[in-house]
PDB file of N, CA and C in Angstrom:
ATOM      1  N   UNK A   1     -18.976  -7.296 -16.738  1.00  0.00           N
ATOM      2  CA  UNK A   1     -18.093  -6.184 -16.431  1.00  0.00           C
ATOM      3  C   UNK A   1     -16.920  -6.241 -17.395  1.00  0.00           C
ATOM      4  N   UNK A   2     -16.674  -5.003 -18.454  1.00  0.00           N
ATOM      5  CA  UNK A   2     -15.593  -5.119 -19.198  1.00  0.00           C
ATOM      6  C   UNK A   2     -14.300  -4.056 -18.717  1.00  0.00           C
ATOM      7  N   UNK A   3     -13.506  -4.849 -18.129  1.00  0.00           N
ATOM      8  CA  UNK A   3     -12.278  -4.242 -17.564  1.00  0.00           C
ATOM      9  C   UNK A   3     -11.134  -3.809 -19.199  1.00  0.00           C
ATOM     10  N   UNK A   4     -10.462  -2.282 -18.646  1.00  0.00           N
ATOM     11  CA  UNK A   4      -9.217  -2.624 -19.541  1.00  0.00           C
ATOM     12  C   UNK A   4      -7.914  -3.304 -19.235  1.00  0.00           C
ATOM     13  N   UNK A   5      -6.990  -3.053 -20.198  1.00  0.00           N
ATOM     14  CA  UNK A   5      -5.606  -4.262 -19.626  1.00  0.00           C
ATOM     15  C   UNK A   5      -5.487  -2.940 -18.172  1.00  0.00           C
ATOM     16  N   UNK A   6      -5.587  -1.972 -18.060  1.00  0.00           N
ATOM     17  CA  UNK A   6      -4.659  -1.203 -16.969  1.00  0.00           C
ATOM     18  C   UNK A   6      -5.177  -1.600 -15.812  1.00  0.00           C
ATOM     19  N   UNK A   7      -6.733  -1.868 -16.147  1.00  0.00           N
ATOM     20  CA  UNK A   7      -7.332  -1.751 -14.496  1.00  0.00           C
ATOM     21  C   UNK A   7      -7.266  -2.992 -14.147  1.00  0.00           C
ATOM     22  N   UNK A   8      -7.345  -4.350 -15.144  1.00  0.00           N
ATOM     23  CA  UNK A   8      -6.722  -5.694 -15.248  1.00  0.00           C
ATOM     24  C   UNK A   8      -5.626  -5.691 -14.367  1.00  0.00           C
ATOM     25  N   UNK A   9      -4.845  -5.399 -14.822  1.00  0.00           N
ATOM     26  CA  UNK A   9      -3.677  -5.369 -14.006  1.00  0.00           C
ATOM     27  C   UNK A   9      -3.031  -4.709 -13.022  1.00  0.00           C
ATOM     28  N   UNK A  10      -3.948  -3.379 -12.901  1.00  0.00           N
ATOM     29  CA  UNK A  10      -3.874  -2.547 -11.496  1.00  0.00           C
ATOM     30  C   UNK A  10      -4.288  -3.523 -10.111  1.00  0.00           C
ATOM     31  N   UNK A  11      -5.509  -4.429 -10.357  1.00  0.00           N
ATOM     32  CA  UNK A  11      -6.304  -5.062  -9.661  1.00  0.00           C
ATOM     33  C   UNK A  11      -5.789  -6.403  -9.608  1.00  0.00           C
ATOM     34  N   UNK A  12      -4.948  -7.117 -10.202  1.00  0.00           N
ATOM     35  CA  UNK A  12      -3.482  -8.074 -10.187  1.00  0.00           C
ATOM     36  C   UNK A  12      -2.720  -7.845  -8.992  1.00  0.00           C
ATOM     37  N   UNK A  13      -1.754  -6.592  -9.173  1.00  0.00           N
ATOM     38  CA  UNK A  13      -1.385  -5.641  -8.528  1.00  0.00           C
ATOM     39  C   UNK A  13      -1.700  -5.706  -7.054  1.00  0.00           C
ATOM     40  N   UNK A  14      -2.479  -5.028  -6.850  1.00  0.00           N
ATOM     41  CA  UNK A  14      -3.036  -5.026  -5.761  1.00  0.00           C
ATOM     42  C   UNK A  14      -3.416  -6.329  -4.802  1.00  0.00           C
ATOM     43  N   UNK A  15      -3.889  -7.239  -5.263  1.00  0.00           N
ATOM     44  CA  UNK A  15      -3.764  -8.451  -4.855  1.00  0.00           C
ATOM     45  C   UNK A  15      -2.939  -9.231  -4.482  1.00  0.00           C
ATOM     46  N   UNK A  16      -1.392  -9.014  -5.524  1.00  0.00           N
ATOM     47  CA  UNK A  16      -0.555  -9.439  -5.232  1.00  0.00           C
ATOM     48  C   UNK A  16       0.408  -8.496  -3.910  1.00  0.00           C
ATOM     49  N   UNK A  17       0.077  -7.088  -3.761  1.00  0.00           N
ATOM     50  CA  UNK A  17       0.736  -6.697  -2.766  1.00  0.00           C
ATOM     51  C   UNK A  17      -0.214  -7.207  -1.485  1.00  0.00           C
ATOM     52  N   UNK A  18      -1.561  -7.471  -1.400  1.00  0.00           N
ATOM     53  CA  UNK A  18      -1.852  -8.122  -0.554  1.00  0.00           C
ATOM     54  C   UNK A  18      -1.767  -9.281   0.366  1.00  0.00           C
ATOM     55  N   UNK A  19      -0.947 -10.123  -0.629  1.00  0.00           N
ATOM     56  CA  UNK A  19      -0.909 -11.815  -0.672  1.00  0.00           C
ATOM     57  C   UNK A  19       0.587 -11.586   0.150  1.00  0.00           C
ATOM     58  N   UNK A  20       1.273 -10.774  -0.705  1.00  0.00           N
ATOM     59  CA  UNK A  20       2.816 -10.516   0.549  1.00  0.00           C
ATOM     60  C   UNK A  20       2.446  -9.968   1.245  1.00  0.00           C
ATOM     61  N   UNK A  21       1.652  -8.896   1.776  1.00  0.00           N
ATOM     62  CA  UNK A  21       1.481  -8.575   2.783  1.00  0.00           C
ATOM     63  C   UNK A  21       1.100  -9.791   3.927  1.00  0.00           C
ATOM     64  N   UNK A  22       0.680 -10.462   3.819  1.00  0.00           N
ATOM     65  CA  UNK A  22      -0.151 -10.970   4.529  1.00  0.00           C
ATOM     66  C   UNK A  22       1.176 -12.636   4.754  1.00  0.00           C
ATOM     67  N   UNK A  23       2.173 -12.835   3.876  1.00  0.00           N
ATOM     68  CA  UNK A  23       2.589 -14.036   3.678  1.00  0.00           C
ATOM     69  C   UNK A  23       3.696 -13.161   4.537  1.00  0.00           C
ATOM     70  N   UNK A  24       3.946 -11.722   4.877  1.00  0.00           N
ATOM     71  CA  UNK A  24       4.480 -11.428   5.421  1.00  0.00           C
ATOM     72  C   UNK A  24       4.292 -11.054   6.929  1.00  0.00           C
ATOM     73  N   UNK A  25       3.128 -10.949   7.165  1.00  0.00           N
ATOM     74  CA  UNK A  25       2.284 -10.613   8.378  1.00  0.00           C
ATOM     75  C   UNK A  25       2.735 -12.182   8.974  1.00  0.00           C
ATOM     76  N   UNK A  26       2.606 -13.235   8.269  1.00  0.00           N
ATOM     77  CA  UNK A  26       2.343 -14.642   9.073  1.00  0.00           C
ATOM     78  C   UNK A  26       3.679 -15.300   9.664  1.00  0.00           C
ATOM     79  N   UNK A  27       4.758 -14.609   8.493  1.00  0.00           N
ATOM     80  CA  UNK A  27       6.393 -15.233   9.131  1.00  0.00           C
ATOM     81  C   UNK A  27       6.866 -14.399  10.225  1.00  0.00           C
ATOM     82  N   UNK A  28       6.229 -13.086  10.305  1.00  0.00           N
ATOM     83  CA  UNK A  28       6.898 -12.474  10.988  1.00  0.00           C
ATOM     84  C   UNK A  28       6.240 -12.871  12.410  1.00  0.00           C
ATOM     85  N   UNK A  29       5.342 -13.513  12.573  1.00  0.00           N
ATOM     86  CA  UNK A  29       4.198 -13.862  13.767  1.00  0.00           C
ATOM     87  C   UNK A  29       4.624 -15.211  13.937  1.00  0.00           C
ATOM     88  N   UNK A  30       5.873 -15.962  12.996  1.00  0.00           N
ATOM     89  CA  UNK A  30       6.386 -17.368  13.532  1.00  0.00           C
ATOM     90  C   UNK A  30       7.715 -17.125  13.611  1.00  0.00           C
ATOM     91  N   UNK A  31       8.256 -15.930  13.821  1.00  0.00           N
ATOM     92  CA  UNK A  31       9.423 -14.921  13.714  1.00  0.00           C
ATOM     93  C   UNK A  31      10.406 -15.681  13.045  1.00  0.00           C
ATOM     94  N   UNK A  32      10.346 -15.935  11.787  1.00  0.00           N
ATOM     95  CA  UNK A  32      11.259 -16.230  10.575  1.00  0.00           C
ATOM     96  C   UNK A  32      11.427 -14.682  10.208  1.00  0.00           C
ATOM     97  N   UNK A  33      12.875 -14.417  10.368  1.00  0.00           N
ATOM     98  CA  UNK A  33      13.549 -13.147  10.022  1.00  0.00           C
ATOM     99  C   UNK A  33      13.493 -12.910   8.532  1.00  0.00           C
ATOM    100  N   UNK A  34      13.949 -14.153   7.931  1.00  0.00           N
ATOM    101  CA  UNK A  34      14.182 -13.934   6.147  1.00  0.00           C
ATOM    102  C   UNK A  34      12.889 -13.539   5.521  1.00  0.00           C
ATOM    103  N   UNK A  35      11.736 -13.851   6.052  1.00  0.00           N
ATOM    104  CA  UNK A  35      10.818 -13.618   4.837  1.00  0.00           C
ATOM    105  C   UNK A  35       9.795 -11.954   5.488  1.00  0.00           C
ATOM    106  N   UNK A  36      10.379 -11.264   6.668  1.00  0.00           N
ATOM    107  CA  UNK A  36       9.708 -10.981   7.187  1.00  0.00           C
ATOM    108  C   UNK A  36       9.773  -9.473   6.179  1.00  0.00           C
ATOM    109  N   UNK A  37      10.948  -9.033   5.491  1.00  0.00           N
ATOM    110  CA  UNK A  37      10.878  -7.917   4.997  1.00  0.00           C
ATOM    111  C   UNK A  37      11.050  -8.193   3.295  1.00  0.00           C
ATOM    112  N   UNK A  38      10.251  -8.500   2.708  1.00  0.00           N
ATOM    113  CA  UNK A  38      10.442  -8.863   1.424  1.00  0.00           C
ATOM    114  C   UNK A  38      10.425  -7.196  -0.012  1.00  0.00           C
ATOM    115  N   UNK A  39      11.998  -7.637  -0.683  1.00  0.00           N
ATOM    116  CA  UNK A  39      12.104  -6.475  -1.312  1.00  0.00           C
ATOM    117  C   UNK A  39      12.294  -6.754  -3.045  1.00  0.00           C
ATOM    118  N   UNK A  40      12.349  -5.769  -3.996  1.00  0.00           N
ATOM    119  CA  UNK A  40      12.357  -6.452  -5.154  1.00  0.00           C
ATOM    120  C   UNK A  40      13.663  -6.974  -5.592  1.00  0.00           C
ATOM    121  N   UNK A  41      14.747  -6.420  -4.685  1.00  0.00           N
ATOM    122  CA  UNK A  41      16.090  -6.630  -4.609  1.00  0.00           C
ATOM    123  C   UNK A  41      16.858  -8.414  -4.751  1.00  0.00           C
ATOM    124  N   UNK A  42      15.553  -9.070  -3.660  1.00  0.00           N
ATOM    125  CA  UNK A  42      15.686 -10.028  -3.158  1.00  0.00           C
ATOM    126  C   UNK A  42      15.547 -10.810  -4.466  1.00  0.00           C
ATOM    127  N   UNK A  43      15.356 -10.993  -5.067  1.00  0.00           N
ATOM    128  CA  UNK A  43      14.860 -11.389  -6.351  1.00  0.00           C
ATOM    129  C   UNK A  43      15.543 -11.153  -7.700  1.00  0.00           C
ATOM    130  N   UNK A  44      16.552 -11.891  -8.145  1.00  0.00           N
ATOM    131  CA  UNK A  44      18.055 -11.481  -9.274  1.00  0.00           C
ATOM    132  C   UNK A  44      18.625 -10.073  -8.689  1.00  0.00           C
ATOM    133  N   UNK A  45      19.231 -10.358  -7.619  1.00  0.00           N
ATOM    134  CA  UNK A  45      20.177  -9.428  -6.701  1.00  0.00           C
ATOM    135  C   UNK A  45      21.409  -8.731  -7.557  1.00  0.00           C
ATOM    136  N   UNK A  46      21.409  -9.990  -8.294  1.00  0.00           N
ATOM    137  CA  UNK A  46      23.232  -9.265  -9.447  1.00  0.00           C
ATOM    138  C   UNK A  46      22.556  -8.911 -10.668  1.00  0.00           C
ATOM    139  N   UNK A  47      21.318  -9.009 -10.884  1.00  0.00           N
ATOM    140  CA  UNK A  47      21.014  -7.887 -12.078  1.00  0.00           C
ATOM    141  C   UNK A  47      20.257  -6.808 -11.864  1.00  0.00           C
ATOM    142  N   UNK A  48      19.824  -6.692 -10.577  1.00  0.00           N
ATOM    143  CA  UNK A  48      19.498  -5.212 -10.143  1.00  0.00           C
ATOM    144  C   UNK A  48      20.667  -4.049 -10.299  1.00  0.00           C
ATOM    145  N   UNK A  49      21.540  -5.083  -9.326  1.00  0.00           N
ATOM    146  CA  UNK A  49      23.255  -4.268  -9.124  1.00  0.00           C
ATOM    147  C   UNK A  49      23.908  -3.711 -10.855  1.00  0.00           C
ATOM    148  N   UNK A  50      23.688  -4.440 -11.572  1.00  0.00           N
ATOM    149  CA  UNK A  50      23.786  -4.362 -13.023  1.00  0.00           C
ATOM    150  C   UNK A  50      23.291  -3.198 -13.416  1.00  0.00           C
ATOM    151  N   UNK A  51      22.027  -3.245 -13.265  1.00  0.00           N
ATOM    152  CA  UNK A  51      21.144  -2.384 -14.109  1.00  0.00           C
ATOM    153  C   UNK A  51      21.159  -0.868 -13.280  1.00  0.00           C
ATOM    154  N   UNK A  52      21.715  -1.061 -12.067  1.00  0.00           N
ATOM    155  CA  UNK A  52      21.678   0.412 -11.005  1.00  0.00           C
ATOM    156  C   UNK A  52      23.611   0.930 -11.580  1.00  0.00           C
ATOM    157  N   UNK A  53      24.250   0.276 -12.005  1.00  0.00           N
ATOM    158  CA  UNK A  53      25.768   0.338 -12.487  1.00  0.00           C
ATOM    159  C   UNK A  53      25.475   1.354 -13.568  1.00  0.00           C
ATOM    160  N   UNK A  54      24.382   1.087 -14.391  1.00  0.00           N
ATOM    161  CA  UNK A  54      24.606   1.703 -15.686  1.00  0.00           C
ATOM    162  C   UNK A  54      23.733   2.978 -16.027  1.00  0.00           C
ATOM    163  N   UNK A  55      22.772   2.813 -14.661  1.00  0.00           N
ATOM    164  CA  UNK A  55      22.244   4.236 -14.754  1.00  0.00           C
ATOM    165  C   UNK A  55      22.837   5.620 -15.054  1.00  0.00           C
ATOM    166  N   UNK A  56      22.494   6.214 -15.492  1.00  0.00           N
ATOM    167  CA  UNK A  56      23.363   7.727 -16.333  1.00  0.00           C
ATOM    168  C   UNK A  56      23.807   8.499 -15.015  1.00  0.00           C
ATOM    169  N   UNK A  57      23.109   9.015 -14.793  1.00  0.00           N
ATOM    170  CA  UNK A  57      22.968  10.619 -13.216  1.00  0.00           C
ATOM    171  C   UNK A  57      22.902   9.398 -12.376  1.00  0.00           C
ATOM    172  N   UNK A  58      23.661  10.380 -11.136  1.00  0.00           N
ATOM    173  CA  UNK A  58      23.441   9.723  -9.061  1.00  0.00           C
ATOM    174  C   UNK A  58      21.790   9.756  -9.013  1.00  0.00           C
ATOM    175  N   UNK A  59      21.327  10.815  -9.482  1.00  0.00           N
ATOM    176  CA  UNK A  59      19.981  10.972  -9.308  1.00  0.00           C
ATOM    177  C   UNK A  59      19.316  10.050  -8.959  1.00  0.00           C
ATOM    178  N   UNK A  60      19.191   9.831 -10.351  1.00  0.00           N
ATOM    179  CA  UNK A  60      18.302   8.266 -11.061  1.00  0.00           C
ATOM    180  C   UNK A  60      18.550   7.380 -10.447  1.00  0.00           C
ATOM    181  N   UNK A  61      19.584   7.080 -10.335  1.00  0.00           N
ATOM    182  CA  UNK A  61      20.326   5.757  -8.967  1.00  0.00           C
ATOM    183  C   UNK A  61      20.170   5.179  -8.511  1.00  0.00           C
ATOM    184  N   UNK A  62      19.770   6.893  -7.294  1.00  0.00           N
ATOM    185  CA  UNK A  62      19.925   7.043  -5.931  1.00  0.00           C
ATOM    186  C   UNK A  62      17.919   6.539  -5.724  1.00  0.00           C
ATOM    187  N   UNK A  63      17.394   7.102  -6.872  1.00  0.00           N
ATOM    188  CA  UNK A  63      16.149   6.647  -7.017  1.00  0.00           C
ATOM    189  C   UNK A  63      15.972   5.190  -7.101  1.00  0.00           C
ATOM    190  N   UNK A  64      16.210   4.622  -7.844  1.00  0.00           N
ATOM    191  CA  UNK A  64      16.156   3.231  -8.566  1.00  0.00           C
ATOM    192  C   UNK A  64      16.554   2.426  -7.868  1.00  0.00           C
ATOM    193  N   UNK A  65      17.628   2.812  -6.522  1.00  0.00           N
ATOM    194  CA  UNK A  65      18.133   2.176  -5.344  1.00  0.00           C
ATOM    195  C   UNK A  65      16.861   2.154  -3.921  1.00  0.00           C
ATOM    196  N   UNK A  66      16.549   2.815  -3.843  1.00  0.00           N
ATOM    197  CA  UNK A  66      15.629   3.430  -3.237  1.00  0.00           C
ATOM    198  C   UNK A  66      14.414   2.123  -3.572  1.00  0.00           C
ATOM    199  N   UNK A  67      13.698   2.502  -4.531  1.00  0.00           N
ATOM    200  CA  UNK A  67      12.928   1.342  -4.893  1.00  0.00           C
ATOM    201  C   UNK A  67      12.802  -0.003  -5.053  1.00  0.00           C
ATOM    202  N   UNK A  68      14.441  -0.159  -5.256  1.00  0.00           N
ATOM    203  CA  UNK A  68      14.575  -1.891  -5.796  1.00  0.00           C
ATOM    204  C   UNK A  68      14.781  -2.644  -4.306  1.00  0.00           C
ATOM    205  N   UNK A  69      15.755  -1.668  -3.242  1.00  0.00           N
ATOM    206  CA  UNK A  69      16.505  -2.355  -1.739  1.00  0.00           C
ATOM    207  C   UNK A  69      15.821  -1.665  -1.195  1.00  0.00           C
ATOM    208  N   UNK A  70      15.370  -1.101  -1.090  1.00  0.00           N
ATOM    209  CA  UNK A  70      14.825   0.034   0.023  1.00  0.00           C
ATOM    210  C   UNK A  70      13.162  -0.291   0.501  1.00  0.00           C
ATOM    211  N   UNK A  71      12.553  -0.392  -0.582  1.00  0.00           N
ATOM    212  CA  UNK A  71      11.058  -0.163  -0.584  1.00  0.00           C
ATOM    213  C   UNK A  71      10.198  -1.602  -0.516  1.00  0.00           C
ATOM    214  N   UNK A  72       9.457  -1.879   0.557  1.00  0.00           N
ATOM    215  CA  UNK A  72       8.895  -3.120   0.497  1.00  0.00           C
ATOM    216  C   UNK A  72       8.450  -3.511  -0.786  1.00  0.00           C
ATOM    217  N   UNK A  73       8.600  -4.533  -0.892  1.00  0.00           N
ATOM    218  CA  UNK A  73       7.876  -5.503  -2.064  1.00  0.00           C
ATOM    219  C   UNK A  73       5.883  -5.055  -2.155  1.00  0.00           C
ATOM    220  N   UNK A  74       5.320  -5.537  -0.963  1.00  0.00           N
ATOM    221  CA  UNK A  74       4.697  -4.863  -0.835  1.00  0.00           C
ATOM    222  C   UNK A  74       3.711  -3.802  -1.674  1.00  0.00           C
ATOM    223  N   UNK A  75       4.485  -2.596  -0.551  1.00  0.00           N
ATOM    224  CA  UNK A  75       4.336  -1.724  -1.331  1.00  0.00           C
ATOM    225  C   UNK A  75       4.995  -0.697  -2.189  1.00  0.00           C
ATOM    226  N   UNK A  76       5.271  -1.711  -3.033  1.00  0.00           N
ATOM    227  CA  UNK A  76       5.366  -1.123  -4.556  1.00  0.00           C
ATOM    228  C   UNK A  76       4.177  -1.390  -4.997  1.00  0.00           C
ATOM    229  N   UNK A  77       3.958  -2.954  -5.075  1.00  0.00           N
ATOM    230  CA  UNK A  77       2.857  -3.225  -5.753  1.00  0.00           C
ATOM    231  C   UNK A  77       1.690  -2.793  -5.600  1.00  0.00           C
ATOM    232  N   UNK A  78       1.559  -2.271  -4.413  1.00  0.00           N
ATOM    233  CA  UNK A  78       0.162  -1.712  -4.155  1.00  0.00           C
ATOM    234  C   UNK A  78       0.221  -0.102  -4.399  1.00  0.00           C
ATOM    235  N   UNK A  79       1.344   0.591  -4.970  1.00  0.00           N
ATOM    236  CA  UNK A  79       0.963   1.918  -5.457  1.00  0.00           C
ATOM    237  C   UNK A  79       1.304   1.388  -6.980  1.00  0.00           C
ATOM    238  N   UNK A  80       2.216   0.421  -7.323  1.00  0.00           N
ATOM    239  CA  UNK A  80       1.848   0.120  -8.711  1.00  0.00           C
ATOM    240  C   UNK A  80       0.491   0.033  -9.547  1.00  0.00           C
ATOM    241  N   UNK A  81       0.188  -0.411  -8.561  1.00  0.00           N
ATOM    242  CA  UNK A  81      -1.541  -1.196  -8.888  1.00  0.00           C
ATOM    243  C   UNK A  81      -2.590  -0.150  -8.788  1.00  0.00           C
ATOM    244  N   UNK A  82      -2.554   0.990  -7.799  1.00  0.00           N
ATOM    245  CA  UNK A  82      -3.322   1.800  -7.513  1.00  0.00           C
ATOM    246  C   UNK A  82      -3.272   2.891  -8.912  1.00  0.00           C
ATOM    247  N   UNK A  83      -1.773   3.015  -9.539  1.00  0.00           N
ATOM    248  CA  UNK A  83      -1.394   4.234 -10.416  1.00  0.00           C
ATOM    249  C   UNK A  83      -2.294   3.607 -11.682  1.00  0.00           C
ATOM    250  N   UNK A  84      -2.126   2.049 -11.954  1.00  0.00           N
ATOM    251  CA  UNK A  84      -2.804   1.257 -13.138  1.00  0.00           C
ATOM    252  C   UNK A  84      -4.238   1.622 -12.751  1.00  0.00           C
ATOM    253  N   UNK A  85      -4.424   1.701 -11.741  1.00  0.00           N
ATOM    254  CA  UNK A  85      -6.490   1.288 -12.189  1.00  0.00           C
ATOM    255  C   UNK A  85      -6.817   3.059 -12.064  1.00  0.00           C
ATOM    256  N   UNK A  86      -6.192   3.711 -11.466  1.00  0.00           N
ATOM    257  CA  UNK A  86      -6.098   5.464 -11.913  1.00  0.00           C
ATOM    258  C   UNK A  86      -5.823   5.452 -13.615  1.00  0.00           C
ATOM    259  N   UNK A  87      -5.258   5.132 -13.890  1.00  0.00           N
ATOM    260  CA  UNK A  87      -4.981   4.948 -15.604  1.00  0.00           C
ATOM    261  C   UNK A  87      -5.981   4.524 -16.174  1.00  0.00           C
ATOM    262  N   UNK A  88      -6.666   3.374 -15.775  1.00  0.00           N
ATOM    263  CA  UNK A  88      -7.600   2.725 -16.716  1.00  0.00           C
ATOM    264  C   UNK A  88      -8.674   3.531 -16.201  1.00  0.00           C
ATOM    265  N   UNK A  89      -9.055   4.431 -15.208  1.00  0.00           N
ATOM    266  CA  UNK A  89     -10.694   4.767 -15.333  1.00  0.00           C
ATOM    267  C   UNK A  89     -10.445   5.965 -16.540  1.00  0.00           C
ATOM    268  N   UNK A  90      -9.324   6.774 -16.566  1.00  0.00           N
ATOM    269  CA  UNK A  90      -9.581   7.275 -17.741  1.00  0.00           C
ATOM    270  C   UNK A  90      -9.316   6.614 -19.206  1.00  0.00           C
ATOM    271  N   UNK A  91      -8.896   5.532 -19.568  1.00  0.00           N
ATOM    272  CA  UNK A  91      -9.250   5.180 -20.686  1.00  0.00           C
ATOM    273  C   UNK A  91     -10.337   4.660 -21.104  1.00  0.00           C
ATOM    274  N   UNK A  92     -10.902   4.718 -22.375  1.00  0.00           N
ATOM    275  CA  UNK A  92     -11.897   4.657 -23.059  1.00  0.00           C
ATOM    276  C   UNK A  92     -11.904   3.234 -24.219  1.00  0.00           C
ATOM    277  N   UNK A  93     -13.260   2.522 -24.124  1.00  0.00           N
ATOM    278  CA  UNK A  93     -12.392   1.966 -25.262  1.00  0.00           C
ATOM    279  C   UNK A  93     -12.796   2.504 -26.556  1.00  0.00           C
TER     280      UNK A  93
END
């Protein structure tokens, strides 16, 4: 089976939103609060804040805020992953 890098890594992706899902399914079932909502935020907290400072428009922001604190870890990765292997069935090699 010859995969491209997109669907490679769509299918990464996906796995990895699985693996938190599930590493998240298990703390929250030994009710450890900290790991129960995992975000990308959580993860260099003062260079998110950085990089959301210098955004141009509220717009963009208000978006980019949205995604980084807002949106499970999760799933990002699993519509990350889904948009990659949508990408790779149309490429060709």
């Amino acid at each position: 089976m010859d995969l491209n890098r997109f669907t490679l890594n769509g299918l990464i992706m996906v796995a990895g939103g699985l693996l938190v899902l599930l590493v998240q399914g298990i703390s929250s079932a030994m009710e450890k609060p900290e790991w129960t909502s995992m975000l990308l935020g959580d993860f260099g907290y003062d260079m998110w804040i950085a990089i959301s400072d210098k955004m141009p428009m509220q717009a963009i922001q208000n978006g980019f805020d949205y995604l980084v604190f807002e949106l499970p870890l999760w799933m990002l990765l699993m519509s990350a992953g889904a948009l990659c292997i949508i990408i790779g069935m149309f490429i060709k090699k």
